[in-house]
N, C-alpha and C. Protein backbone atom coordinates (compact mmCIF):
# COMPACT_ATOMS: atom_id res chain seq x y z
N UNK A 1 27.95 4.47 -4.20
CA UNK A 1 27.00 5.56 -4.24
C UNK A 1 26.13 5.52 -2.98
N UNK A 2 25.90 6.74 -2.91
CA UNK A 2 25.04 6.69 -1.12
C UNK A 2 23.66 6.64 -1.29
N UNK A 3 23.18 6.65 -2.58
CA UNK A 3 21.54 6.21 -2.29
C UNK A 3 20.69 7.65 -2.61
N UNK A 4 21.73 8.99 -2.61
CA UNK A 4 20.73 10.29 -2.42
C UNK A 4 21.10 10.70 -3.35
N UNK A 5 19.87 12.13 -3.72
CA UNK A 5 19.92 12.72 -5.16
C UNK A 5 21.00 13.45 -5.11
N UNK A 6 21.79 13.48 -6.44
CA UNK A 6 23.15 13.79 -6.75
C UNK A 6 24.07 12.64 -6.74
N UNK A 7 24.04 11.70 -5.83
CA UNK A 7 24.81 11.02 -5.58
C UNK A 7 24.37 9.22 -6.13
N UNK A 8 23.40 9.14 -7.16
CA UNK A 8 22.81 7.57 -7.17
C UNK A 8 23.65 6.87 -8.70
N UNK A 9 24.06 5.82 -8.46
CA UNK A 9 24.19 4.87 -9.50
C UNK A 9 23.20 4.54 -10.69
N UNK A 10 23.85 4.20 -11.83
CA UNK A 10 22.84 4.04 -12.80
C UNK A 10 21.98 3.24 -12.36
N UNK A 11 22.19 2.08 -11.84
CA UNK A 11 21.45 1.09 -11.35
C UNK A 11 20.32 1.59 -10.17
N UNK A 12 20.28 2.17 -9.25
CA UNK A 12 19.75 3.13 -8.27
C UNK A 12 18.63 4.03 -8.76
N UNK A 13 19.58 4.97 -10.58
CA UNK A 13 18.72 5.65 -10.87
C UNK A 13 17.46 5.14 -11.45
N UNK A 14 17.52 3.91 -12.17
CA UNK A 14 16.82 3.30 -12.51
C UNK A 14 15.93 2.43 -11.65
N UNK A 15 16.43 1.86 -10.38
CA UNK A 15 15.34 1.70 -9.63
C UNK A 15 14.62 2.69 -9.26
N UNK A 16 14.50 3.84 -9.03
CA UNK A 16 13.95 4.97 -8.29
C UNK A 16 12.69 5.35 -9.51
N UNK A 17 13.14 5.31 -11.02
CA UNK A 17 12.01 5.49 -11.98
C UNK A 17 11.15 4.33 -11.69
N UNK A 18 11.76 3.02 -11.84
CA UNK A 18 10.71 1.67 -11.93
C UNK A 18 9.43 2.31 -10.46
N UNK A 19 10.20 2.51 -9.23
CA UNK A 19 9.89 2.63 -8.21
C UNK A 19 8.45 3.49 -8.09
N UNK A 20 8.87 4.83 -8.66
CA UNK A 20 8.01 6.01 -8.79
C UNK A 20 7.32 5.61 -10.32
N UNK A 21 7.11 4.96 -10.95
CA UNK A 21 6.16 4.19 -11.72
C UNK A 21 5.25 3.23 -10.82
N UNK A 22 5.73 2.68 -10.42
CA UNK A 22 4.86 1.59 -9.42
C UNK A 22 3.56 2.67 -8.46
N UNK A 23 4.41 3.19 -7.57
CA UNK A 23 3.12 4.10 -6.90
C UNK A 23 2.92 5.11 -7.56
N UNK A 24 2.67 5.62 -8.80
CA UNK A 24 2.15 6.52 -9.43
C UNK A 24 0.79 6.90 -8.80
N UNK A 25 0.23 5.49 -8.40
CA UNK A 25 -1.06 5.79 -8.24
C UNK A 25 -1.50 6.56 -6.96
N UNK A 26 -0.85 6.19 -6.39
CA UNK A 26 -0.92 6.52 -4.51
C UNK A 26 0.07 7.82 -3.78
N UNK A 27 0.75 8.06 -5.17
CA UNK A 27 2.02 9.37 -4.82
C UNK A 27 0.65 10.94 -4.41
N UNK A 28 -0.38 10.87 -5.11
CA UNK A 28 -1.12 12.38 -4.53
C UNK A 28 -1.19 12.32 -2.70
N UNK A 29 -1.54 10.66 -2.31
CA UNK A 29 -1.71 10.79 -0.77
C UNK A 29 -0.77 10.74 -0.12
N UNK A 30 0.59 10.80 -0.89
CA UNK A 30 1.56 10.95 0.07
C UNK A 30 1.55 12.49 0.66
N UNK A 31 2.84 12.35 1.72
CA UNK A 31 3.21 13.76 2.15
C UNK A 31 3.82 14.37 1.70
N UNK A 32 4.59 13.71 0.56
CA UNK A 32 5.80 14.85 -0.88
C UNK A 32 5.98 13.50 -1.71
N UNK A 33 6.12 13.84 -2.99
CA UNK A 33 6.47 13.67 -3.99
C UNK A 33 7.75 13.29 -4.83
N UNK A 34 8.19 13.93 -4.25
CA UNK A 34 9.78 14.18 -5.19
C UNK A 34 10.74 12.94 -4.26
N UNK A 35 12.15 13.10 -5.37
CA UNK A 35 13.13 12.33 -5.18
C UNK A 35 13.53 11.74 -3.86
N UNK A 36 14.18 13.24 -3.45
CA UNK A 36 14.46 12.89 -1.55
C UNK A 36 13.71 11.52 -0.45
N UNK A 37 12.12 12.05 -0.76
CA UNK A 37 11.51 10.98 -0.51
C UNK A 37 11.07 9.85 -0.45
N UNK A 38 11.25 9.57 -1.92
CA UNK A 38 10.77 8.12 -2.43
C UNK A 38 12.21 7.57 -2.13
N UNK A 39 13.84 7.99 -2.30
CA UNK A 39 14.91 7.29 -2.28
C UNK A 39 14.79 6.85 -0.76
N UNK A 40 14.08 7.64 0.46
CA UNK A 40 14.06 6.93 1.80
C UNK A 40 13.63 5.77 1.85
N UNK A 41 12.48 5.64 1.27
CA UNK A 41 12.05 4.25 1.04
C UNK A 41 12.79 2.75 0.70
N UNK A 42 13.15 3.77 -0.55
CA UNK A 42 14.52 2.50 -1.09
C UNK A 42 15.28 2.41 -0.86
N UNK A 43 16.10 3.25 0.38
CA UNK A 43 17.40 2.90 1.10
C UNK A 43 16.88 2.11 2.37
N UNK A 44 15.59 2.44 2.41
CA UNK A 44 15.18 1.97 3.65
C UNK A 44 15.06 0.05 3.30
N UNK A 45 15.24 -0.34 2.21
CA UNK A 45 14.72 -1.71 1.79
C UNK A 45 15.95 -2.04 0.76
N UNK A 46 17.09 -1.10 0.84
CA UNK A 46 18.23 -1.36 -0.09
C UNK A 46 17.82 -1.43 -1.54
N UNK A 47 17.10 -0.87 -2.18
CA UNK A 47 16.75 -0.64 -3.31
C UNK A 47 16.06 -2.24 -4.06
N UNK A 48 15.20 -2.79 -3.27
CA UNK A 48 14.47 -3.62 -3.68
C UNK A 48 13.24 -2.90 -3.78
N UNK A 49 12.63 -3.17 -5.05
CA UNK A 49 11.50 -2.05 -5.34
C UNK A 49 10.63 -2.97 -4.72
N UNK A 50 10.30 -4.31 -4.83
CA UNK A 50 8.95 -4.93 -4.39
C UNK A 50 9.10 -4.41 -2.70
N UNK A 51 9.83 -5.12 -1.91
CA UNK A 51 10.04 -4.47 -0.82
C UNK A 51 9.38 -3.13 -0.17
N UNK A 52 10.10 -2.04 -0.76
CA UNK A 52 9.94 -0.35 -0.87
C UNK A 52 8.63 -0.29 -1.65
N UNK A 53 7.94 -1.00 -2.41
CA UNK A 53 6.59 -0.57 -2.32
C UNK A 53 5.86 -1.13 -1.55
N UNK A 54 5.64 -2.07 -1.30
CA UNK A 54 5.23 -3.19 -0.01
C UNK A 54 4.86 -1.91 1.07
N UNK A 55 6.32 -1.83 1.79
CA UNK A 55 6.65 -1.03 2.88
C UNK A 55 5.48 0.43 2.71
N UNK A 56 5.67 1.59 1.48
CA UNK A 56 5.04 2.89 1.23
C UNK A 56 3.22 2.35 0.71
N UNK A 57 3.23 0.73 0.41
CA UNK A 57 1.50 1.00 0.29
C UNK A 57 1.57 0.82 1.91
N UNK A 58 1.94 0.20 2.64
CA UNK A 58 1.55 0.05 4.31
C UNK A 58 1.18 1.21 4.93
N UNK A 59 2.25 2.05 4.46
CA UNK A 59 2.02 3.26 5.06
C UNK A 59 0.92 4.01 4.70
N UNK A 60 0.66 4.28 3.50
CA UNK A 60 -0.61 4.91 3.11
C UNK A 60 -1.58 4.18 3.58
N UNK A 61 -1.78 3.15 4.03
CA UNK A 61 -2.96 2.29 4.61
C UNK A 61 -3.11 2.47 6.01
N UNK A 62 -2.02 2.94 6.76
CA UNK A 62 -2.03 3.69 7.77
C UNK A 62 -2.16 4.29 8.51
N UNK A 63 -1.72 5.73 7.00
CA UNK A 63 -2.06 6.69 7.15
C UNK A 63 -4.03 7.25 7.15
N UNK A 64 -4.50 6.58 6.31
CA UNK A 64 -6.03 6.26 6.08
C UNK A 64 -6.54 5.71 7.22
N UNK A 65 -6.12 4.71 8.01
CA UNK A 65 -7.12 4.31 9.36
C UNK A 65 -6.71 5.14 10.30
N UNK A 66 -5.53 5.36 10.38
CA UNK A 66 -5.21 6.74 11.56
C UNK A 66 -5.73 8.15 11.36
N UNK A 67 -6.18 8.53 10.29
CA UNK A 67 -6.86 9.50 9.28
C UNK A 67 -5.74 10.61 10.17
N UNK A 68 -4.36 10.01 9.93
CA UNK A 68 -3.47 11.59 10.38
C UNK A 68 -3.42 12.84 9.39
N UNK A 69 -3.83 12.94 7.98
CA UNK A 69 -3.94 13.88 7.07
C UNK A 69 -5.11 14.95 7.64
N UNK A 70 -6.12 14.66 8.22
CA UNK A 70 -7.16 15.19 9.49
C UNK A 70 -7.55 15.45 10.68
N UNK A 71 -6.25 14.95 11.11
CA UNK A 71 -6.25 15.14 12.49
C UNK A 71 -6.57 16.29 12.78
N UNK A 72 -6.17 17.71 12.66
CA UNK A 72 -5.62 18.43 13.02
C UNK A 72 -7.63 19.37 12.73
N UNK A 73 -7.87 18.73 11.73
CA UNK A 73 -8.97 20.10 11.02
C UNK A 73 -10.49 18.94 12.38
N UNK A 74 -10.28 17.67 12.03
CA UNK A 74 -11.19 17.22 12.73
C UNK A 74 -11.24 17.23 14.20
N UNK A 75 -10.19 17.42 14.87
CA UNK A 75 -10.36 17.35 16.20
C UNK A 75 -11.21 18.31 17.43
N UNK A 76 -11.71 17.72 17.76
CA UNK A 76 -12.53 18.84 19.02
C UNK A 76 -12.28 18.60 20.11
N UNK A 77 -12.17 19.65 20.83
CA UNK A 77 -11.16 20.09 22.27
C UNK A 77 -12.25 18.93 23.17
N UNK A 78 -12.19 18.62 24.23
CA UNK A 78 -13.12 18.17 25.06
C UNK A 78 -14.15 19.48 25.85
N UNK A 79 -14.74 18.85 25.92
CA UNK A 79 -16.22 20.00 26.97
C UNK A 79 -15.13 20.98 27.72
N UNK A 80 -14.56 20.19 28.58
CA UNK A 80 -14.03 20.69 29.82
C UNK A 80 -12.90 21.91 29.12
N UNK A 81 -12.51 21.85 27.95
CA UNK A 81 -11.02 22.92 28.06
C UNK A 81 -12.47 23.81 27.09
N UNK A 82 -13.46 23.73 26.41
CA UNK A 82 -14.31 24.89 25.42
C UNK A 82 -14.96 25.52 26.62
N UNK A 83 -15.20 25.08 27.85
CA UNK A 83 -16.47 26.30 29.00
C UNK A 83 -15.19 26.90 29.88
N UNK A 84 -13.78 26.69 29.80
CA UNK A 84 -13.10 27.25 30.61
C UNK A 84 -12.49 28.26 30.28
């Protein structure tokens, strides 16, 4: 089985629930939700859930000191490009 939706093993499917139980808590700050996503994780770590959560809390911790979810609304141009 290749790891993606449509295509996962019982064993697979069942890691992917344990998986998406584990970060229940932290799935709102992700960037999506659903299947597609969370299975990157766990192909990314071969379907070791401690691993693949390890790996997705890092990232949300990351994502929080890099504050990339704000980049975009917080940023201000420099002096030089707002008087030109």
């Amino acid at each position: 089985m290749s790891g993606r939706v449509g295509d996962l093993s019982p064993r697979q499917a069942q890691v992917l629930t344990e998986f998406r139980g584990r970060v229940q808590d932290i799935l709102p700050e992700l960037p999506a939700q659903h299947d597609h996503y969370l299975l990157r994780w766990l192909r990314a770590r071969s379907f070791n859930v401690q691993k693949a959560e390890a790996m997705i809390r890092k990232h949300v911790e990351f994502r929080k000191q890099m504050k990339t979810d704000t980049i975009i609304s917080d940023w201000k141009p420099p002096e030089v490009q707002m008087t030109s």
